[in-house]
C-alpha atoms as a PDB file:
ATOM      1  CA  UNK A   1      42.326 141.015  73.062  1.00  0.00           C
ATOM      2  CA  UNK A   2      40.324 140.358  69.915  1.00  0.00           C
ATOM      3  CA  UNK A   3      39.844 141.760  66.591  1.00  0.00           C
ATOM      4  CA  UNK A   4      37.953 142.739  63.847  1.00  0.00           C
ATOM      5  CA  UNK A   5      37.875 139.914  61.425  1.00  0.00           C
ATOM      6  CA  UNK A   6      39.275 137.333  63.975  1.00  0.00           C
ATOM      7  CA  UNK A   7      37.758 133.525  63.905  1.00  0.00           C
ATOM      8  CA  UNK A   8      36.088 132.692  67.391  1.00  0.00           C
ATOM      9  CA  UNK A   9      34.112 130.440  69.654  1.00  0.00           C
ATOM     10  CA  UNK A  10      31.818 131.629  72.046  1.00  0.00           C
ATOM     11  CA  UNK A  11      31.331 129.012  74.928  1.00  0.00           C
ATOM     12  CA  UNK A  12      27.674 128.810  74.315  1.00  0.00           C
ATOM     13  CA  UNK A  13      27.033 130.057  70.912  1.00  0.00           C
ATOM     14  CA  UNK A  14      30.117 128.495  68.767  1.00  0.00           C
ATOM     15  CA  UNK A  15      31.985 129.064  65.593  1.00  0.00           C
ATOM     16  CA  UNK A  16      31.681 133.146  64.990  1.00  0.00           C
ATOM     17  CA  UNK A  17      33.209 135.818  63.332  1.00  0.00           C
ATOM     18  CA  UNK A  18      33.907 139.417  64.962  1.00  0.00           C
ATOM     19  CA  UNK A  19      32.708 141.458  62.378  1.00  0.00           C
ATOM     20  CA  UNK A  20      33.109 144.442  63.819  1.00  0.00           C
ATOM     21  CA  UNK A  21      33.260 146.520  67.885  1.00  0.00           C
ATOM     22  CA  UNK A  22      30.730 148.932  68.453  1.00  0.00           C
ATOM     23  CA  UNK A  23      29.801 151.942  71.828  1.00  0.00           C
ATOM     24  CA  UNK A  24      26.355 151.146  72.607  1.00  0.00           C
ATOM     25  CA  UNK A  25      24.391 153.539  75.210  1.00  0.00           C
ATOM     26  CA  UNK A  26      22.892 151.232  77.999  1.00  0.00           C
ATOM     27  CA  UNK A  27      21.371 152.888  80.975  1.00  0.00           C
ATOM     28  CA  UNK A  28      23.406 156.085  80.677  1.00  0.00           C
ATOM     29  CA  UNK A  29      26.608 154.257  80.343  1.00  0.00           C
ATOM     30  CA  UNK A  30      28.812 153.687  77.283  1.00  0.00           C
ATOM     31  CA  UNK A  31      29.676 150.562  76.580  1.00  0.00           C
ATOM     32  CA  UNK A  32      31.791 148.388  74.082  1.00  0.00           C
ATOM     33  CA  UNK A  33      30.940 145.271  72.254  1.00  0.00           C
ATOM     34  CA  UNK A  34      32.127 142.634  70.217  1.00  0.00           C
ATOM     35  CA  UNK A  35      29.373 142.210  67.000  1.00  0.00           C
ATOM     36  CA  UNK A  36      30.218 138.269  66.267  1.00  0.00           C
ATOM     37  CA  UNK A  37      28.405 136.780  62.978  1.00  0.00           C
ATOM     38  CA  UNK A  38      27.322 132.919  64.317  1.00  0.00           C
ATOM     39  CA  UNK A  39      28.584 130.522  61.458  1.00  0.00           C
ATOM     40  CA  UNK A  40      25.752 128.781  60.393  1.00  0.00           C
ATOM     41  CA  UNK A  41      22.973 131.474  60.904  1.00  0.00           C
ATOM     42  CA  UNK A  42      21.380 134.946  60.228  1.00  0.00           C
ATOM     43  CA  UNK A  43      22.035 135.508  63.657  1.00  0.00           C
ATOM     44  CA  UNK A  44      24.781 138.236  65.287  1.00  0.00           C
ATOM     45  CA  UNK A  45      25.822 138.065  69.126  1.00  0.00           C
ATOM     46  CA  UNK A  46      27.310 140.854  71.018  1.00  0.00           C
ATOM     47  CA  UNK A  47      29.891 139.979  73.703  1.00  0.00           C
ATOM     48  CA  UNK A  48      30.776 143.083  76.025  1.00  0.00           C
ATOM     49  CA  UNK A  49      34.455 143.757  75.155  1.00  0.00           C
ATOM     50  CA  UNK A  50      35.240 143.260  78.956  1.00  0.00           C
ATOM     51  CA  UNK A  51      33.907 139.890  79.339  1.00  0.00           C
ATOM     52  CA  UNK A  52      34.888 138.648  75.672  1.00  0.00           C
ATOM     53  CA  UNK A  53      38.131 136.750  77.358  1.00  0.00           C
ATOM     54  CA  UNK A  54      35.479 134.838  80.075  1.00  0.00           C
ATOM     55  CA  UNK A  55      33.471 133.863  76.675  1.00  0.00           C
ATOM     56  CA  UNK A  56      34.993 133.671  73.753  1.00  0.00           C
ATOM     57  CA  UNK A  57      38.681 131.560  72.743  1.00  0.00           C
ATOM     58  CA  UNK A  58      40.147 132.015  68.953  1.00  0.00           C
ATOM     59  CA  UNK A  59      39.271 128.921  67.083  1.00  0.00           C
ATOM     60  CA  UNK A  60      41.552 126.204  66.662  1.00  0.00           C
ATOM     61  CA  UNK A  61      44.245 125.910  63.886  1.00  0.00           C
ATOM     62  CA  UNK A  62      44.116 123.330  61.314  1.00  0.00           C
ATOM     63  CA  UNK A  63      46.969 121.034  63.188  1.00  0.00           C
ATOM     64  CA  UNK A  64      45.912 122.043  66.622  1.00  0.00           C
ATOM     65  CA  UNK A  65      42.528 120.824  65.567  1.00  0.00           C
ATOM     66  CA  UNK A  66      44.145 117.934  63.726  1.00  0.00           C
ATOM     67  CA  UNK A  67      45.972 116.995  67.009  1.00  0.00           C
ATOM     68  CA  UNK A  68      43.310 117.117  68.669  1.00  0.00           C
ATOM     69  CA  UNK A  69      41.066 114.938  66.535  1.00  0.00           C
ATOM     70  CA  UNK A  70      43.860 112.195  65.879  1.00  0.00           C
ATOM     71  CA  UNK A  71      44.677 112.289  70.109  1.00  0.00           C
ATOM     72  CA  UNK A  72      41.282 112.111  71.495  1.00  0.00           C
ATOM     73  CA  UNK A  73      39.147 109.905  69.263  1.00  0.00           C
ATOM     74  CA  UNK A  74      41.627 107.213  69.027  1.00  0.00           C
ATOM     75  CA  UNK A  75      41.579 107.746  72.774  1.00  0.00           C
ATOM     76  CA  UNK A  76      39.784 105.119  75.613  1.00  0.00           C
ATOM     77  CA  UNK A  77      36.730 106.051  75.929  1.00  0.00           C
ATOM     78  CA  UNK A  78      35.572 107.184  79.306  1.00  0.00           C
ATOM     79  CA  UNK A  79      33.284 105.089  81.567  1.00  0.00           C
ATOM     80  CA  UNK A  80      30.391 107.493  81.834  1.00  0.00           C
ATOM     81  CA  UNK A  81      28.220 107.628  84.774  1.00  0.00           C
ATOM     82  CA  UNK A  82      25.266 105.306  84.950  1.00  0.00           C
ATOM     83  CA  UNK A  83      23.224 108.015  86.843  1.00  0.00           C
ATOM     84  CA  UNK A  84      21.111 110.062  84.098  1.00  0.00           C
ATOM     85  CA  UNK A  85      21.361 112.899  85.987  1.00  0.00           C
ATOM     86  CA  UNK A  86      25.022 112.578  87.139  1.00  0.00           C
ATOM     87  CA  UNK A  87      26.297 111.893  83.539  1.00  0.00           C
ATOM     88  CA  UNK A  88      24.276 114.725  81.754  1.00  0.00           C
ATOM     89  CA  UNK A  89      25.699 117.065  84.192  1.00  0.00           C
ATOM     90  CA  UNK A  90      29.304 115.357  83.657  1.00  0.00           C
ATOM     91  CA  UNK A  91      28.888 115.740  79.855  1.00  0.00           C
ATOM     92  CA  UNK A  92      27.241 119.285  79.825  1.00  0.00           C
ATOM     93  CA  UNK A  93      30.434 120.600  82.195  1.00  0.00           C
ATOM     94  CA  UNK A  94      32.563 119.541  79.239  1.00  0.00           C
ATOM     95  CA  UNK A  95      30.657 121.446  76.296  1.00  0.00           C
ATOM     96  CA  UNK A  96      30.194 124.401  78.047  1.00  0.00           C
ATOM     97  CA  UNK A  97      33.829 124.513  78.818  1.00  0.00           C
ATOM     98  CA  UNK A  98      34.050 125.792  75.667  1.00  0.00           C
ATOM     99  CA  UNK A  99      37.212 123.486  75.016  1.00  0.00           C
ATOM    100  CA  UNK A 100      37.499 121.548  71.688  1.00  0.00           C
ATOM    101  CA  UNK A 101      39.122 118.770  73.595  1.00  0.00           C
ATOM    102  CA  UNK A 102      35.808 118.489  76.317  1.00  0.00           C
ATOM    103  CA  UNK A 103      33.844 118.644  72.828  1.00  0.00           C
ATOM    104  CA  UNK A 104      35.721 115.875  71.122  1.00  0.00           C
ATOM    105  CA  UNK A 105      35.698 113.728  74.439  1.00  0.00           C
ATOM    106  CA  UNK A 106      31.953 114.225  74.293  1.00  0.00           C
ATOM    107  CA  UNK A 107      31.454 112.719  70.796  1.00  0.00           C
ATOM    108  CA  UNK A 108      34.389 109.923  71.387  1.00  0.00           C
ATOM    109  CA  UNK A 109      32.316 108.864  74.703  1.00  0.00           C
ATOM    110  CA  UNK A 110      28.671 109.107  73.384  1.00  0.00           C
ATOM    111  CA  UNK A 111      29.035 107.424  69.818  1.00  0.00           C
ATOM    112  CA  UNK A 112      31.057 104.675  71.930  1.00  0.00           C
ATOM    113  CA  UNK A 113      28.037 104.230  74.929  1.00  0.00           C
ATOM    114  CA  UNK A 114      25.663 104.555  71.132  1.00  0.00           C
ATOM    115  CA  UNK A 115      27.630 101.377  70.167  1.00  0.00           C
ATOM    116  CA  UNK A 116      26.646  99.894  73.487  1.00  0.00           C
ATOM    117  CA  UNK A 117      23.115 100.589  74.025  1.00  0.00           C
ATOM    118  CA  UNK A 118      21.083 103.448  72.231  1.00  0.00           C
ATOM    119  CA  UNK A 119      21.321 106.513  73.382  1.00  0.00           C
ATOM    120  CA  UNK A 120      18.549 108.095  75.843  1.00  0.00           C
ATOM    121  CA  UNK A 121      17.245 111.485  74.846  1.00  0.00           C
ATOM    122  CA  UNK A 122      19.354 113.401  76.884  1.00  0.00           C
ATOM    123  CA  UNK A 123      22.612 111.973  75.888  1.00  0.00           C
ATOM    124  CA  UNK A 124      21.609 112.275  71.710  1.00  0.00           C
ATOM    125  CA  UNK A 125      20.998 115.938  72.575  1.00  0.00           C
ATOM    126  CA  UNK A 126      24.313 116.219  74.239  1.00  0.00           C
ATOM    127  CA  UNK A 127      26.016 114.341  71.262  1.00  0.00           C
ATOM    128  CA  UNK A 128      24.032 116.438  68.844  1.00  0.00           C
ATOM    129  CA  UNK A 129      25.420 119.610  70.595  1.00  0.00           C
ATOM    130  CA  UNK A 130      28.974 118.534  70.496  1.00  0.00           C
ATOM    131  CA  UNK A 131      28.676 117.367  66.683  1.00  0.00           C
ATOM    132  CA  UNK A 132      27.272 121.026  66.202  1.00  0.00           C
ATOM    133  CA  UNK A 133      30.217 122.510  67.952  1.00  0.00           C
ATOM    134  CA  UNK A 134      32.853 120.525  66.420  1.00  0.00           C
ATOM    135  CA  UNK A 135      31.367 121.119  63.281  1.00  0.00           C
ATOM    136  CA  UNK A 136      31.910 125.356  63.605  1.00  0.00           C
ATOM    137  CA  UNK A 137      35.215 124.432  64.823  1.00  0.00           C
ATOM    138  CA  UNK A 138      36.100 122.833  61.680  1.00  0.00           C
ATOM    139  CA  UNK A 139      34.176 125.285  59.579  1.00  0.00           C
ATOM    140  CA  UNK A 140      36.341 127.817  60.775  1.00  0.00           C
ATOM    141  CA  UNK A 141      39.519 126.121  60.768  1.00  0.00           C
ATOM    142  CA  UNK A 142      39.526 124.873  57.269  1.00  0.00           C
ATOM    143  CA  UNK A 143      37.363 128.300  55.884  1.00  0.00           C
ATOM    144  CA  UNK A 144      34.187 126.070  54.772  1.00  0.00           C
ATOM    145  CA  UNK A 145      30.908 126.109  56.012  1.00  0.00           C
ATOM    146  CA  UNK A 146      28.986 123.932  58.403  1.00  0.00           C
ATOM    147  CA  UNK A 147      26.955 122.470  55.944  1.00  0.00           C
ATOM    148  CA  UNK A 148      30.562 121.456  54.427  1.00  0.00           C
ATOM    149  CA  UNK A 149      32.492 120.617  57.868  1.00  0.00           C
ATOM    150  CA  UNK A 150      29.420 118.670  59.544  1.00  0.00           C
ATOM    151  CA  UNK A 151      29.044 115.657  57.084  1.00  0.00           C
ATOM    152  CA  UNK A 152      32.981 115.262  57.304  1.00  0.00           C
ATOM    153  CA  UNK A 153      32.866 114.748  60.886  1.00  0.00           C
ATOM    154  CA  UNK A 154      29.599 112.250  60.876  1.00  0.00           C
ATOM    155  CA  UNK A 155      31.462 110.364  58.718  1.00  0.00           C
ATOM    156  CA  UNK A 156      33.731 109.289  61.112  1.00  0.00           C
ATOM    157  CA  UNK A 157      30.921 108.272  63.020  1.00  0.00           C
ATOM    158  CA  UNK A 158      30.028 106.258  60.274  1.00  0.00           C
ATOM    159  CA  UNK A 159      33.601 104.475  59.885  1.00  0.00           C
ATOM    160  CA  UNK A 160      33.623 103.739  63.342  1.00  0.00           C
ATOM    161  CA  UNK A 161      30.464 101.761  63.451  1.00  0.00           C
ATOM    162  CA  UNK A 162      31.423  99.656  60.069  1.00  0.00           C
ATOM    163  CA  UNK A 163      35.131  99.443  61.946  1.00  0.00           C
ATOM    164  CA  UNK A 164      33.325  97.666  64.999  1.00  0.00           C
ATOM    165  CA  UNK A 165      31.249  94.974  62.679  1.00  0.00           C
ATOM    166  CA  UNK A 166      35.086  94.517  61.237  1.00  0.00           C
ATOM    167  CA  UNK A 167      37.319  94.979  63.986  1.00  0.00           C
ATOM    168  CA  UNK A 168      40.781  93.452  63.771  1.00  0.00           C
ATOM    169  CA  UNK A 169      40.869  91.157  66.957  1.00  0.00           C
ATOM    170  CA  UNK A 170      44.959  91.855  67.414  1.00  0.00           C
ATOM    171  CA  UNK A 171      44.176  95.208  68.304  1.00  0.00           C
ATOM    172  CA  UNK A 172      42.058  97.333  70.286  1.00  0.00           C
ATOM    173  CA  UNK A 173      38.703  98.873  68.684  1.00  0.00           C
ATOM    174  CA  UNK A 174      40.314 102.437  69.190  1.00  0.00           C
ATOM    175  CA  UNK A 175      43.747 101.318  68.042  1.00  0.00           C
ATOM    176  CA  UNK A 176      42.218 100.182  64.765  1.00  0.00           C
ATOM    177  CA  UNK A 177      40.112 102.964  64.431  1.00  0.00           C
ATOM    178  CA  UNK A 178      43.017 105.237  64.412  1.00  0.00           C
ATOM    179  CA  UNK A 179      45.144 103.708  62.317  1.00  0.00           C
ATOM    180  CA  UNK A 180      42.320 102.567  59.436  1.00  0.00           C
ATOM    181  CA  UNK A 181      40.102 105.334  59.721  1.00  0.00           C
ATOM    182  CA  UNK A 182      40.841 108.575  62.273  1.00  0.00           C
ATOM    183  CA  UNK A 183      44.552 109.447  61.105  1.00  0.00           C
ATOM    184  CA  UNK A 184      43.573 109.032  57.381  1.00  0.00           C
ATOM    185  CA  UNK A 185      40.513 110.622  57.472  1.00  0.00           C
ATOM    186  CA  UNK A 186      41.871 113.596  59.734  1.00  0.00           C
ATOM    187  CA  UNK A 187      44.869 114.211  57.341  1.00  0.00           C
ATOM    188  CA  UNK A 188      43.129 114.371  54.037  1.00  0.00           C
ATOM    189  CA  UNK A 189      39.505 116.166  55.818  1.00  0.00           C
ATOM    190  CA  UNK A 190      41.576 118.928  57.534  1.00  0.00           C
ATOM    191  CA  UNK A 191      45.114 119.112  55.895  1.00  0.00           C
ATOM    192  CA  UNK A 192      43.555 118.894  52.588  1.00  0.00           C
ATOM    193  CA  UNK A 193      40.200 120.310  53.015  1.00  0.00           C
END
């Protein structure tokens, strides 16, 4: 269960705070919630206190999230769909998972279809999303705020498009961008942060 003062993501909402469980009276019947202050925002969110293990996860550690980072954008990207429809509803499966690994597969396939072709609508939105999310996940993992967290992740976005102009032909695009720019980048942005 959850507690006052813990670091959490809501599935939908992201990077929170529970700042404290109150009894509301709805239609006659007591009920308990979980008050969560959204990172980012003015704005509170109440999770019932029965369903706060369906929508909320604690947020990641600093290595977990480090792990993570190092693992999955180094990673192949995946082929995404050419159906619109099929691949917004592939990509939208993985951020409301609510799982900073569907999140970070998200931005590591987008920004690498981006490098292709330009993004439609849809798919910036869904990249936007993700950034946002990763962003709170960071915020809360290294105790900054998004304003803080969100440039450090768009600038690996950055790297990675000055890594493909200057790609090192002996190795793969993702090999190089993990050893010149992901691993580097991830160590002194989240161990050092």
């Amino acid at each position: 269960m959850f507690s006052v003062g813990e670091k959490v993501m809501h599935c939908a909402h992201g990077a929170g705070v529970i700042t404290e469980k109150k009894e509301m009276q709805i239609v006659e019947t007591p009920k308990r919630y979980f008050v969560i202050q959204l990172l980012g925002s003015d704005s509170t969110l109440m999770v019932p206190t029965d369903q706060a293990e369906e929508r909320l996860r604690p947020a990641c550690k600093r290595a977990t999230l480090r792990r993570l980072l190092m693992s999955e954008l180094t990673s192949e990207p995946e082929e995404l769909p050419g159906d619109y429809k099929t691949r917004q509803k592939h990509l939208e499966n993985k951020l409301k998972s609510g799982e900073t690994q569907g999140w970070i597969e998200v931005v590591r396939d987008l920004t690498f279809q981006g490098e292709q072709k330009p993004l439609s609508q849809g798919d910036q939105k869904l990249l936007d999303r993700a950034m946002d999310l990763l962003s709170g996940e960071l915020a809360l993992a290294q105790g900054i705020s998004i304003v803080e967290a969100k440039p450090r992740l768009e600038s690996i976005i950055q790297r990675q498009h000055k890594l493909v102009e200057h790609q090192d032909e002996s190795a793969s695009w993702w090999q190089t961008l993990g050893q010149k720019v992901i691993e580097p980048f991830a160590k002194s942005s989240i161990d050092t942060g």
